[in-house]
Every structure is written in C-alpha cells, then in structure tokens.
PDB file of N, CA and C in Angstrom:
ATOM      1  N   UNK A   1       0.841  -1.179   0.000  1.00  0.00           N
ATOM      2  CA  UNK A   1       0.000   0.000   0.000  1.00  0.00           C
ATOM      3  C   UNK A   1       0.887   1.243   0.000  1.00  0.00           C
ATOM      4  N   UNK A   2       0.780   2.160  -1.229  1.00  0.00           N
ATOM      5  CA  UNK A   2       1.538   3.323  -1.179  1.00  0.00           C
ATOM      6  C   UNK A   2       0.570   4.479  -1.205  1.00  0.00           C
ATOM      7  N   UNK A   3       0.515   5.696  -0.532  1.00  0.00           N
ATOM      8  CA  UNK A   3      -0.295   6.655  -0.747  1.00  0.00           C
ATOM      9  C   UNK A   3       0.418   7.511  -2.178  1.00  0.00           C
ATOM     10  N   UNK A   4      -0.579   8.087  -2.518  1.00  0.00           N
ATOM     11  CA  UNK A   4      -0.436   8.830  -3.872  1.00  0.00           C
ATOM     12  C   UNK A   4      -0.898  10.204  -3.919  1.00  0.00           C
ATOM     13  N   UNK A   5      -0.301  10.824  -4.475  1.00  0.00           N
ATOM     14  CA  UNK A   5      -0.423  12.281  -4.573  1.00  0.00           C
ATOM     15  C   UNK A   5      -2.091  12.603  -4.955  1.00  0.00           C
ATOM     16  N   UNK A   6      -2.542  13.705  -4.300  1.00  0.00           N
ATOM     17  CA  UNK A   6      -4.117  14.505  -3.940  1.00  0.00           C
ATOM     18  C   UNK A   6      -4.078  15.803  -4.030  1.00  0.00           C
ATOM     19  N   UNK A   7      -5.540  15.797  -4.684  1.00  0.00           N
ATOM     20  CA  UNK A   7      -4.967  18.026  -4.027  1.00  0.00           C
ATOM     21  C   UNK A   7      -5.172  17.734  -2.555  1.00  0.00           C
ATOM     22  N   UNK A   8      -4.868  16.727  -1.967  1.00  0.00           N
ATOM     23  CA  UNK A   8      -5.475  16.948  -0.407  1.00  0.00           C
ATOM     24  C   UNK A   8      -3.737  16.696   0.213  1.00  0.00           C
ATOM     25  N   UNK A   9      -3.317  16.105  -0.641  1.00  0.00           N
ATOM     26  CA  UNK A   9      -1.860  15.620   0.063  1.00  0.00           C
ATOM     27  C   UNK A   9      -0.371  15.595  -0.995  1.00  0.00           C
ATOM     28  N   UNK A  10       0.443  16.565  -0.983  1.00  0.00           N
ATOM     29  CA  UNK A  10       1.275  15.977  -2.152  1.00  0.00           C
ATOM     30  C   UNK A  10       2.586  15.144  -2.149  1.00  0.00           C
ATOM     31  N   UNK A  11       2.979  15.325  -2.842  1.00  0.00           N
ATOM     32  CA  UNK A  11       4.238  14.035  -3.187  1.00  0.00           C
ATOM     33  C   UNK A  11       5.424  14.789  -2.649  1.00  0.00           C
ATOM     34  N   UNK A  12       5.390  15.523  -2.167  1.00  0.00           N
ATOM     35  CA  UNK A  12       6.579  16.004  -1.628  1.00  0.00           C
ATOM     36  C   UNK A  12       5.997  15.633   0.174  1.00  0.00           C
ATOM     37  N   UNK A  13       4.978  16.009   0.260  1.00  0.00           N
ATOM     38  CA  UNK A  13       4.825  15.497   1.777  1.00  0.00           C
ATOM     39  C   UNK A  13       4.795  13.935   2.227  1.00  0.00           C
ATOM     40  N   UNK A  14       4.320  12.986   1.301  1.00  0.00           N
ATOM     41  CA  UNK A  14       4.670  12.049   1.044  1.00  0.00           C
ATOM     42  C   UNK A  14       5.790  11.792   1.396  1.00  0.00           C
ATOM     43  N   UNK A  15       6.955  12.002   0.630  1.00  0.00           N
ATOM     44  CA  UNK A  15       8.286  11.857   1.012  1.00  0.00           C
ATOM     45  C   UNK A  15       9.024  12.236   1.777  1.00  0.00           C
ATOM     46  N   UNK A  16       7.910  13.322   2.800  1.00  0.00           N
ATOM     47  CA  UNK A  16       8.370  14.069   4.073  1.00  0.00           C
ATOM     48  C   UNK A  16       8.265  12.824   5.027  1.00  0.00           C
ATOM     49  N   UNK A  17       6.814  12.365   5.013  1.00  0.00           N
ATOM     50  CA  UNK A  17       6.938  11.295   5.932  1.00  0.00           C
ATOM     51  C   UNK A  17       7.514   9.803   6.092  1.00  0.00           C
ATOM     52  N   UNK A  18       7.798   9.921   4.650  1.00  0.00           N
ATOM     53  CA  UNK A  18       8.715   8.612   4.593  1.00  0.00           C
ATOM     54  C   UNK A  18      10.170   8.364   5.093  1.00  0.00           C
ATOM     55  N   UNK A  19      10.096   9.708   5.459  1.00  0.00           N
ATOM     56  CA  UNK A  19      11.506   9.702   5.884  1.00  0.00           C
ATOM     57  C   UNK A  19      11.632   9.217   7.587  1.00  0.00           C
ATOM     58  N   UNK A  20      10.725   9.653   8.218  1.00  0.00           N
ATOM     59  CA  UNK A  20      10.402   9.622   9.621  1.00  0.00           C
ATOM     60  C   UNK A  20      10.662   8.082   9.787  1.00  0.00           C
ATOM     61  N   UNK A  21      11.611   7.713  10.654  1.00  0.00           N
ATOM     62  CA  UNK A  21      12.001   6.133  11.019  1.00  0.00           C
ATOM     63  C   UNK A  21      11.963   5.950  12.527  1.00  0.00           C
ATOM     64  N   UNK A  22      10.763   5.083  12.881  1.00  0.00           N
ATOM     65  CA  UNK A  22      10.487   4.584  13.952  1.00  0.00           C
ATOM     66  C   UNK A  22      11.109   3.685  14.877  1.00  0.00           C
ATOM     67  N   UNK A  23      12.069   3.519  15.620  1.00  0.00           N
ATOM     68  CA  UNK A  23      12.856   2.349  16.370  1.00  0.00           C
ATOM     69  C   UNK A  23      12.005   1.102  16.488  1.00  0.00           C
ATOM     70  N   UNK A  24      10.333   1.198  16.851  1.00  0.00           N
ATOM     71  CA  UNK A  24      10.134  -0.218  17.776  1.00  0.00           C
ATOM     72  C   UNK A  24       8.645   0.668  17.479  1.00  0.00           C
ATOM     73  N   UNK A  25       7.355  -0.112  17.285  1.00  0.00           N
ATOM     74  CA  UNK A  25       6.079   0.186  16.760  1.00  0.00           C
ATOM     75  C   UNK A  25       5.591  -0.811  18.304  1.00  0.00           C
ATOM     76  N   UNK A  26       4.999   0.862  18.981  1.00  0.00           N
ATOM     77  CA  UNK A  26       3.938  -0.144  20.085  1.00  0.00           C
ATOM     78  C   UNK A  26       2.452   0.672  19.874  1.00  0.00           C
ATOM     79  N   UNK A  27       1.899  -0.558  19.870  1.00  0.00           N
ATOM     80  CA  UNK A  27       0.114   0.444  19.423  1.00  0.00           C
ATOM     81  C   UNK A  27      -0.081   1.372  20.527  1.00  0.00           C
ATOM     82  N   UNK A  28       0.268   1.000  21.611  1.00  0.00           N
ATOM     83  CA  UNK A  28      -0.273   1.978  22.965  1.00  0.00           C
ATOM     84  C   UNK A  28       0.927   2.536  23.029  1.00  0.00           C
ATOM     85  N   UNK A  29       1.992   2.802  22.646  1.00  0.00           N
ATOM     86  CA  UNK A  29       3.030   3.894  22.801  1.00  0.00           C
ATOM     87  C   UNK A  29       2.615   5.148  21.897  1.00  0.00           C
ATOM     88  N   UNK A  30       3.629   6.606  22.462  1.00  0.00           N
ATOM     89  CA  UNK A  30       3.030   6.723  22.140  1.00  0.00           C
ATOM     90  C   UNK A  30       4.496   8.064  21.618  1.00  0.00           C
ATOM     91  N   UNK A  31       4.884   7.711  20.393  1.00  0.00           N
ATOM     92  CA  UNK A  31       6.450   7.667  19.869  1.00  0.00           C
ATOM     93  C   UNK A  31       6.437   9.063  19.618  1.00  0.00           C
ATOM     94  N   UNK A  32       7.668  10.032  19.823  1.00  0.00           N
ATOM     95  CA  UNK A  32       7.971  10.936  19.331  1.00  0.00           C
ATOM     96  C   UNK A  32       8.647  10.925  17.969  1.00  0.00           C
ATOM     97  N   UNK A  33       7.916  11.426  17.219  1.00  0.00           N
ATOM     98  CA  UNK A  33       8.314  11.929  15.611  1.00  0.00           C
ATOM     99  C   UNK A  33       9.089  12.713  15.560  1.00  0.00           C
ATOM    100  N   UNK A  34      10.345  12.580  15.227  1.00  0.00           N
ATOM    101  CA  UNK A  34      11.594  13.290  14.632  1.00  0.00           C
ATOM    102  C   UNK A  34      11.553  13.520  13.119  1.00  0.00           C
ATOM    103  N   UNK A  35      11.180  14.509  12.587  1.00  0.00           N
ATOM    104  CA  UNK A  35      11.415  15.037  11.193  1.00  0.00           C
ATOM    105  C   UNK A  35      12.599  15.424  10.594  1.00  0.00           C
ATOM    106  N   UNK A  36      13.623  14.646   9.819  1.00  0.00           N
ATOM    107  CA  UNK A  36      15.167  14.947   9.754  1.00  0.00           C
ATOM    108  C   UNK A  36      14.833  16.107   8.455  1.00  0.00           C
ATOM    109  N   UNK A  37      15.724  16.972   9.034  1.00  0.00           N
ATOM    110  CA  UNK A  37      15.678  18.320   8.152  1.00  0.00           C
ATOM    111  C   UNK A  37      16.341  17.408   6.225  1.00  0.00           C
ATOM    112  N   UNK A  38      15.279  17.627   5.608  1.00  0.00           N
ATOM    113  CA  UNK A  38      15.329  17.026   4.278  1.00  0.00           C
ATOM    114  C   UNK A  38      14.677  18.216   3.197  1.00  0.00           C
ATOM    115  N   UNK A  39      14.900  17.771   1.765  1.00  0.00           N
ATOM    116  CA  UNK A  39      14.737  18.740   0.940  1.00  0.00           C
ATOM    117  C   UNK A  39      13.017  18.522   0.733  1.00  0.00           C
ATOM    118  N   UNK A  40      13.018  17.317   0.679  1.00  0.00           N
ATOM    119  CA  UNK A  40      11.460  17.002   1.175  1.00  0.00           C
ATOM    120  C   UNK A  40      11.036  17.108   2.202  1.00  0.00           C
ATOM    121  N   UNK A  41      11.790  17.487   3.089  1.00  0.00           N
ATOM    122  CA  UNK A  41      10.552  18.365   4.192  1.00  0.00           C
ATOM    123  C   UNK A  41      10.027  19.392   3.974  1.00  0.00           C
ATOM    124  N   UNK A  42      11.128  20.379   3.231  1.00  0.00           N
ATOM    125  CA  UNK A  42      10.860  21.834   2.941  1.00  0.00           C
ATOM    126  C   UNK A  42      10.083  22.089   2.035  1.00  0.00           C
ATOM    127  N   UNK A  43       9.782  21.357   1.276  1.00  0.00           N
ATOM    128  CA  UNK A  43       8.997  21.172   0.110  1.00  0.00           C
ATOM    129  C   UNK A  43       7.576  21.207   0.742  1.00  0.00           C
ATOM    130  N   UNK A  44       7.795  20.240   1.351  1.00  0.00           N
ATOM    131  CA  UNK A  44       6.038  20.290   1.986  1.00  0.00           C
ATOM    132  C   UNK A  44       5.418  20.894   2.654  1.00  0.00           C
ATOM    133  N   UNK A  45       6.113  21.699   3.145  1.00  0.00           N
ATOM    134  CA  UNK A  45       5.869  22.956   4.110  1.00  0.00           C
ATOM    135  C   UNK A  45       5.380  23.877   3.017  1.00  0.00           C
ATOM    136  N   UNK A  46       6.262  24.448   1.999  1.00  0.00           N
ATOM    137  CA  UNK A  46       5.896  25.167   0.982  1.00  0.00           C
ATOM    138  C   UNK A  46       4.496  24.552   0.315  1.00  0.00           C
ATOM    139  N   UNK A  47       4.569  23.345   0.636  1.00  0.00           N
ATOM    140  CA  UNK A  47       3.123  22.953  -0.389  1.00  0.00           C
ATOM    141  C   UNK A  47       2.114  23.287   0.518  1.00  0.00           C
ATOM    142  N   UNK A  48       2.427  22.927   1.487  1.00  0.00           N
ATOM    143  CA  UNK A  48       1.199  23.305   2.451  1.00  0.00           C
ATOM    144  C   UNK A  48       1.027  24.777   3.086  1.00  0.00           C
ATOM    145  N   UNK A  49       2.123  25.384   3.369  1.00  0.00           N
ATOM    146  CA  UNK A  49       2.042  27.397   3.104  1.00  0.00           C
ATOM    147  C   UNK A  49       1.083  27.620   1.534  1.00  0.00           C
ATOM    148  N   UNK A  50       1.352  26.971   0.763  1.00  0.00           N
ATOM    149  CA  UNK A  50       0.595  27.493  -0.548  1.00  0.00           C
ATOM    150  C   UNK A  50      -0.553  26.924  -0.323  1.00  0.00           C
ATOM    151  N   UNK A  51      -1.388  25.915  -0.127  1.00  0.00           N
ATOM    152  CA  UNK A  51      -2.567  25.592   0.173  1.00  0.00           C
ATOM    153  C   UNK A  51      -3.162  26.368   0.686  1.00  0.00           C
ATOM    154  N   UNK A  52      -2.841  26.420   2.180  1.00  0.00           N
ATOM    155  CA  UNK A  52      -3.697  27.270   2.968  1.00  0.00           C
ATOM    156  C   UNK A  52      -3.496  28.546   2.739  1.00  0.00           C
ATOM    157  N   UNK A  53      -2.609  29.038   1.525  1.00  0.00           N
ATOM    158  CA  UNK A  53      -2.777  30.527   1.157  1.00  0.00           C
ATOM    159  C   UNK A  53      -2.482  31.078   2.602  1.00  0.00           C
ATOM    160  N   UNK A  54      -1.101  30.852   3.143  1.00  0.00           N
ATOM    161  CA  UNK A  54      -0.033  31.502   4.367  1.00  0.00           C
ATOM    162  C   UNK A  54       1.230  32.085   3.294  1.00  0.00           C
ATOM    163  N   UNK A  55       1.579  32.003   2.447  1.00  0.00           N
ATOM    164  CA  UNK A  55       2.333  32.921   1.636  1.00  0.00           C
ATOM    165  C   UNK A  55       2.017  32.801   0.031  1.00  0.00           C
ATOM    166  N   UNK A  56       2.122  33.777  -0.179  1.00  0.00           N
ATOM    167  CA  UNK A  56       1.701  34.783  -1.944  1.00  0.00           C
ATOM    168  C   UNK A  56       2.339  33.804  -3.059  1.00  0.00           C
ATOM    169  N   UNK A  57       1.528  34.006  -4.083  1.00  0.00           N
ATOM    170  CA  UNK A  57       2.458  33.074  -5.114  1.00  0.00           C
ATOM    171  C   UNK A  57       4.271  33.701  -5.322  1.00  0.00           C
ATOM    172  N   UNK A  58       4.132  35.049  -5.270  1.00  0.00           N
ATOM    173  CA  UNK A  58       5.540  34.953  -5.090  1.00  0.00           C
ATOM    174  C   UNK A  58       6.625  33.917  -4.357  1.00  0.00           C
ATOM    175  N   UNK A  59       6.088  34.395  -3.224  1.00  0.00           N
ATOM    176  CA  UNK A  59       6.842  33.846  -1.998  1.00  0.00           C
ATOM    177  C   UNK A  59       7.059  32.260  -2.302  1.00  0.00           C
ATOM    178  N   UNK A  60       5.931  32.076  -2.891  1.00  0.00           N
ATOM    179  CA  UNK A  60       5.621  30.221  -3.494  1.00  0.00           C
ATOM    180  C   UNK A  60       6.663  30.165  -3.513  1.00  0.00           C
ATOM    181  N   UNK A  61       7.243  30.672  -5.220  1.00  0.00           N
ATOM    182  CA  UNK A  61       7.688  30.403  -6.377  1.00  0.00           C
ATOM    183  C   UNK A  61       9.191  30.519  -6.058  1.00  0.00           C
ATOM    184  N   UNK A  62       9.244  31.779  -5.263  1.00  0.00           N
ATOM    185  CA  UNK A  62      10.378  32.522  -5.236  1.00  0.00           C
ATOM    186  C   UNK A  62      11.283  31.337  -4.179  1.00  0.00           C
ATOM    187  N   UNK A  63      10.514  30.360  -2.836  1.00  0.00           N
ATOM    188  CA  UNK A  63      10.889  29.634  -2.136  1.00  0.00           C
ATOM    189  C   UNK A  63      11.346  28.395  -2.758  1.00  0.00           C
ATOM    190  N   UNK A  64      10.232  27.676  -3.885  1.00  0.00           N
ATOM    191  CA  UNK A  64      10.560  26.281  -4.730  1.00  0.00           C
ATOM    192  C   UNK A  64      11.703  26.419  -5.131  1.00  0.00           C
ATOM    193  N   UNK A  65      12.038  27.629  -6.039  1.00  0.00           N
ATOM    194  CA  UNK A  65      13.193  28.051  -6.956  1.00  0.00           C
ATOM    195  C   UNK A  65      14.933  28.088  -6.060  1.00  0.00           C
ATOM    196  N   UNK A  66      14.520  28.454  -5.060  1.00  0.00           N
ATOM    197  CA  UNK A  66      15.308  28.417  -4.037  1.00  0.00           C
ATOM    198  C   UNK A  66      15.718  26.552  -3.783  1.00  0.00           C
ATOM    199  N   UNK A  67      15.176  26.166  -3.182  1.00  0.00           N
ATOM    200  CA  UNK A  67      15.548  25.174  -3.247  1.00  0.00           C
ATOM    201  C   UNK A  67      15.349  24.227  -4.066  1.00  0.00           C
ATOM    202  N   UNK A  68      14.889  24.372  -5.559  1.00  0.00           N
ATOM    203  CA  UNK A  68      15.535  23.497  -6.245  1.00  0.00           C
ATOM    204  C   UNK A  68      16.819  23.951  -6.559  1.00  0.00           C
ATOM    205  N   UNK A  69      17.226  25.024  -7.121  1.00  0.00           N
ATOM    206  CA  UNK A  69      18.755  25.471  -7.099  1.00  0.00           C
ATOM    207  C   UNK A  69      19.629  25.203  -6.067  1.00  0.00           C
ATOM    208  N   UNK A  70      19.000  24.902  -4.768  1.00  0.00           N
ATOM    209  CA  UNK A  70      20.128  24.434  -3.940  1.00  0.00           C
ATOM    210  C   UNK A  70      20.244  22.972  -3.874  1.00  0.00           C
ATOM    211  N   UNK A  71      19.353  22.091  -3.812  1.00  0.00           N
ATOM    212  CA  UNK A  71      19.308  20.568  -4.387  1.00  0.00           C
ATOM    213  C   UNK A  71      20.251  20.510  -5.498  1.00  0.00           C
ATOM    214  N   UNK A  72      19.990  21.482  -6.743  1.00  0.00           N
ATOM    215  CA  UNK A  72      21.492  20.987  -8.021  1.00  0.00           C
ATOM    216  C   UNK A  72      22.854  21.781  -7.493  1.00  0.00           C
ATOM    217  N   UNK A  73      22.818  22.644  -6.799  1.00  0.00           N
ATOM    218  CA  UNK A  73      23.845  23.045  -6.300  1.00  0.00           C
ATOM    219  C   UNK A  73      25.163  22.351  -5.632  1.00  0.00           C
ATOM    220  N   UNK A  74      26.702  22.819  -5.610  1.00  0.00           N
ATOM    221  CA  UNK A  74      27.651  22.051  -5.120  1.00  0.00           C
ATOM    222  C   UNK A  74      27.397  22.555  -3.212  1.00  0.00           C
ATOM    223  N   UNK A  75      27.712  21.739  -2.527  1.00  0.00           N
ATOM    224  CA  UNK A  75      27.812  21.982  -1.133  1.00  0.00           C
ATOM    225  C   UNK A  75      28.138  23.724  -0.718  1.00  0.00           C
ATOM    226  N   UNK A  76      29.081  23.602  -0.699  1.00  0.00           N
ATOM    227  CA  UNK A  76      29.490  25.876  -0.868  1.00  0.00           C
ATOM    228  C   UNK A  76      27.815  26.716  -0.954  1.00  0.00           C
ATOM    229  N   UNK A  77      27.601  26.496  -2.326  1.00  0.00           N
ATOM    230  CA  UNK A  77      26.542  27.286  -2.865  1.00  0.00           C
ATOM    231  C   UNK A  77      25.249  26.880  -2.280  1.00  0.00           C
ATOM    232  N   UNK A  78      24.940  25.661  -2.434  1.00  0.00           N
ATOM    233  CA  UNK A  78      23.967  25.307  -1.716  1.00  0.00           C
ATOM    234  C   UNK A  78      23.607  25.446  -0.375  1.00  0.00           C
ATOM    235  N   UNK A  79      24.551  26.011   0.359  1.00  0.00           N
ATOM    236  CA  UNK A  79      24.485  26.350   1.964  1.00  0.00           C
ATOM    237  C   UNK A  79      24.503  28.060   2.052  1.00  0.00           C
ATOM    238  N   UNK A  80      24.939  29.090   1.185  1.00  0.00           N
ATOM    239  CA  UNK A  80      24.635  29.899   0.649  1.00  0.00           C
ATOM    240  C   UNK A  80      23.156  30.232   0.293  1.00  0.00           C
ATOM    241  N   UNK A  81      22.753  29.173  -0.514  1.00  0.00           N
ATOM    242  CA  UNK A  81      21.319  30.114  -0.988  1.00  0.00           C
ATOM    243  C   UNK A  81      20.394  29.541   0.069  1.00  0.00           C
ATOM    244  N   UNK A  82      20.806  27.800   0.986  1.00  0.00           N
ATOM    245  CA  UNK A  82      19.416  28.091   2.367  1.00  0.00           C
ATOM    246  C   UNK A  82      19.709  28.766   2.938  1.00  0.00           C
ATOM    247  N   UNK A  83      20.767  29.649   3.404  1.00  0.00           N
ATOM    248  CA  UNK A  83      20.825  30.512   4.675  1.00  0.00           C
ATOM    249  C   UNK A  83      20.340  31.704   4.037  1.00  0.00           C
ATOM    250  N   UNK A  84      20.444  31.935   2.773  1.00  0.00           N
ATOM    251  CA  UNK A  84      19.339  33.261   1.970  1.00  0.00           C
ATOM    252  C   UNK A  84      17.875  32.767   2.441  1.00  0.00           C
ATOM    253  N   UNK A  85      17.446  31.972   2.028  1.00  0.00           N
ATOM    254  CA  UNK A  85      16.065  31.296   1.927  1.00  0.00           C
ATOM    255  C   UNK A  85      15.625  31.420   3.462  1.00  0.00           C
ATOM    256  N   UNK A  86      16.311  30.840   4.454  1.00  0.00           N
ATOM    257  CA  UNK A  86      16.066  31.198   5.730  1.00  0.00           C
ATOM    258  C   UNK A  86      16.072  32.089   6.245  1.00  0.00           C
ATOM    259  N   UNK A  87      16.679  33.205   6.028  1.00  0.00           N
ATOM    260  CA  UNK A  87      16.480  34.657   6.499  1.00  0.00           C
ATOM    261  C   UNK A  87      15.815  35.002   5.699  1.00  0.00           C
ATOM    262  N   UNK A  88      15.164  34.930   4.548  1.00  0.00           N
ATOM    263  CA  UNK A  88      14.148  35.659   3.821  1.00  0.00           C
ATOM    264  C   UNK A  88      13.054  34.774   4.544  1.00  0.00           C
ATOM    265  N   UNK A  89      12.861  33.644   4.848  1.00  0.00           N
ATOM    266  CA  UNK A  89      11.770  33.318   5.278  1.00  0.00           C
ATOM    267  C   UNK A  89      11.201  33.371   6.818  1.00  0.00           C
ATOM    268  N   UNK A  90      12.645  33.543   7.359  1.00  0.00           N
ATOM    269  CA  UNK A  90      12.450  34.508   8.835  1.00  0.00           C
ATOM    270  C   UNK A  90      11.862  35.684   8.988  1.00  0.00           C
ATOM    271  N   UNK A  91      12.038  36.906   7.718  1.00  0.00           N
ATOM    272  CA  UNK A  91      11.586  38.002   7.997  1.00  0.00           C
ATOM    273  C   UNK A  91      10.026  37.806   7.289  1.00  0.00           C
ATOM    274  N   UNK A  92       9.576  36.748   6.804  1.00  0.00           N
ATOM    275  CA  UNK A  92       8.020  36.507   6.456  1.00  0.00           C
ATOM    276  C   UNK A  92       7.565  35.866   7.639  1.00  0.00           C
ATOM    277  N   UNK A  93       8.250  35.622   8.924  1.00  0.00           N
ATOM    278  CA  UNK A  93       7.369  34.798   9.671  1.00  0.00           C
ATOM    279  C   UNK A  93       6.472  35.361  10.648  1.00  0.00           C
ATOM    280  N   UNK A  94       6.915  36.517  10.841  1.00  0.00           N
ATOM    281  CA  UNK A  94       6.258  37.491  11.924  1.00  0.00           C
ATOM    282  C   UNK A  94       5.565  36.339  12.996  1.00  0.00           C
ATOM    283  N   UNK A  95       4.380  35.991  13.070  1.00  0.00           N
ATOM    284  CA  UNK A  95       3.616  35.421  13.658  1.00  0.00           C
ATOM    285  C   UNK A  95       3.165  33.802  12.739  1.00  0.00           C
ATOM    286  N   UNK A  96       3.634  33.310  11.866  1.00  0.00           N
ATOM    287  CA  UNK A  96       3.240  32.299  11.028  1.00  0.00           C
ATOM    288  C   UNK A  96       4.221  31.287  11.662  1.00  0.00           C
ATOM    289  N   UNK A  97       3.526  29.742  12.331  1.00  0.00           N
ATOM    290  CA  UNK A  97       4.542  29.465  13.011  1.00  0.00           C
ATOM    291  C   UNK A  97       4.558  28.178  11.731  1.00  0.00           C
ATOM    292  N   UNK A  98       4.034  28.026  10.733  1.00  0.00           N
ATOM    293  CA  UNK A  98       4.630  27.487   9.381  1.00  0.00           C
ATOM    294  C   UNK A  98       5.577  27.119   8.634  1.00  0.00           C
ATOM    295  N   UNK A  99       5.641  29.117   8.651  1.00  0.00           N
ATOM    296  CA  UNK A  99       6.822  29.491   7.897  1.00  0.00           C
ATOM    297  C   UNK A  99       7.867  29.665   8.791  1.00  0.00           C
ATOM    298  N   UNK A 100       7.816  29.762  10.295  1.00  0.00           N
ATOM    299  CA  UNK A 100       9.075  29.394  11.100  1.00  0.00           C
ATOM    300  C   UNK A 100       9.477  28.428  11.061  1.00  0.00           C
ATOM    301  N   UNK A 101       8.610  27.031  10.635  1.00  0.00           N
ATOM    302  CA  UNK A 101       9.049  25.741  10.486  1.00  0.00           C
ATOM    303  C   UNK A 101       9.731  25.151   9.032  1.00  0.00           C
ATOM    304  N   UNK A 102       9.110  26.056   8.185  1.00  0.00           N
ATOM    305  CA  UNK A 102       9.835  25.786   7.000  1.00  0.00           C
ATOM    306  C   UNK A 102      11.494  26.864   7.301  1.00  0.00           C
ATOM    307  N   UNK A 103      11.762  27.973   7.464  1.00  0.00           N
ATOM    308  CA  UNK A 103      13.089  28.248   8.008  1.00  0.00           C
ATOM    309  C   UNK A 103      14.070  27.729   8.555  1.00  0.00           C
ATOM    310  N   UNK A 104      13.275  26.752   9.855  1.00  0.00           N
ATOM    311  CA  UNK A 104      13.965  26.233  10.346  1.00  0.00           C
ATOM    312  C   UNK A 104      14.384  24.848   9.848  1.00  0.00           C
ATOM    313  N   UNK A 105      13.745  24.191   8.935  1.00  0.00           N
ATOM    314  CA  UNK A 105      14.021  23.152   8.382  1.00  0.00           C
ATOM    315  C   UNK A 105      15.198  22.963   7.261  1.00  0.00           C
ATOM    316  N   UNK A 106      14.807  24.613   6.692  1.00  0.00           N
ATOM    317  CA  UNK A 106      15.910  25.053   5.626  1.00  0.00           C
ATOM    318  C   UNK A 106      16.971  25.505   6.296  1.00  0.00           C
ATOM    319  N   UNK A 107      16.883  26.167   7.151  1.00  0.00           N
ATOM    320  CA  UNK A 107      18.396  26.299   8.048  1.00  0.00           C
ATOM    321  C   UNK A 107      19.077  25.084   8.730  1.00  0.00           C
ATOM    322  N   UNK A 108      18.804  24.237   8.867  1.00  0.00           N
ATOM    323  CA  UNK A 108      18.995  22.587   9.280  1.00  0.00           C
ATOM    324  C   UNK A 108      19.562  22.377   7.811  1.00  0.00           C
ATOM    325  N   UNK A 109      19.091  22.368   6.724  1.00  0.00           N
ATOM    326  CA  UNK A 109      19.734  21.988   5.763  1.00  0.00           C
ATOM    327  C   UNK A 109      21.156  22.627   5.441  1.00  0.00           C
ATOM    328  N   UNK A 110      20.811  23.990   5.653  1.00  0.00           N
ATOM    329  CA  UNK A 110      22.529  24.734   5.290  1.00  0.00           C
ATOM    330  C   UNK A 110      23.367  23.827   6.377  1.00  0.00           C
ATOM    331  N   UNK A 111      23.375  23.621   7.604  1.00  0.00           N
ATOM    332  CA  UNK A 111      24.110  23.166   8.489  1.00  0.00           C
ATOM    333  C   UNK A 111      24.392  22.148   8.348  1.00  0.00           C
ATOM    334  N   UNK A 112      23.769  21.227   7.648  1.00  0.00           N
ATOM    335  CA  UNK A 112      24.290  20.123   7.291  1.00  0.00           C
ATOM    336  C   UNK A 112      25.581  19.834   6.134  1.00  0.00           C
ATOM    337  N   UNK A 113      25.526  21.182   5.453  1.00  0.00           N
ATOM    338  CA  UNK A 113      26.500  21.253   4.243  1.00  0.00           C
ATOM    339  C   UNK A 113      27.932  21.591   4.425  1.00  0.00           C
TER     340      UNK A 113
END
C-alpha cells in the first residue's frame, strides 16, 4: 500500500513522511516523531504554506526556486542560498509558526552542508 499524490496531500509530503524512522512500533506507545531536516521536508511545508494561502504566489515560487537550485547546487553554494532562503523566510514569519518551520528546516539543511 503506497499513498499517492491529492490536491489533499502531495508528493513532496509524502516523502516528508517517509523519511520519519520509527525504532520499535507499540500500538499503545506513544512515539515521538523526529522530522530529519530534508529537501522534502521543505517542500512540503511550501506545499502546504501554498494551500492554505499563508504565503503569496511569489513567496511560493520565489521559495521552490530556491531550493531546487540548492538541491542541483555544489555543497558551498547550496548552503549559501538556504541561509538566503532562511532569512528571507524569517523576515516573512512574523507570527506564522509554518513558515518558522519551514526556516527552520531550511536552516537545518545549510548546516548540514
């Protein structure tokens, strides 16, 4: 059983949660979810900021573009344009605790580089 992309759910969030790896599955436990800062996490955040119409098609477009250029990017550059992406998406967060989560996910990514 694989879930499949919806306007209700997309393929980038999909692959957000596939990433999430569980030690030990107890039905009555009751497990903390660790989300490892991934390019598909950030993605889905953006898909889901654009859904609920929490940032402008700019901001969309201007965020995807961002990190697909840093996905083809060499390590250097690519840690360069998330720490752009994260401070541009810091100063959109005012009160959106979303888009603090997509920042912070993208700033997890520069740090990893």
């Amino acid at each position: 059983f694989e879930l499949e992309a919806t306007p209700y759910i997309t393929q980038n969030e999909i692959d957000a949660a596939n990433t999430v790896k569980l030690d030990y599955l107890n039905a009555q436990g009751q497990p903390k979810f660790v989300w490892p800062k991934t390019f598909a996490l950030s993605k889905a955040y953006v898909d889901q900021l654009e859904r609920n119409k929490e940032l402008d098609n700019a901001a969309v477009k201007m965020a995807r573009q961002s990190l697909a250029n840093a996905e083809a990017a060499n390590p250097k550059v690519r840690k360069k344009i998330l720490t752009e992406l994260a401070d541009t998406m810091d100063g959109m967060a005012s009160d959106n605790e979303k888009v603090k989560m997509l920042a912070e996910s993208v700033r997890g990514l520069a740090s990893n580089q």
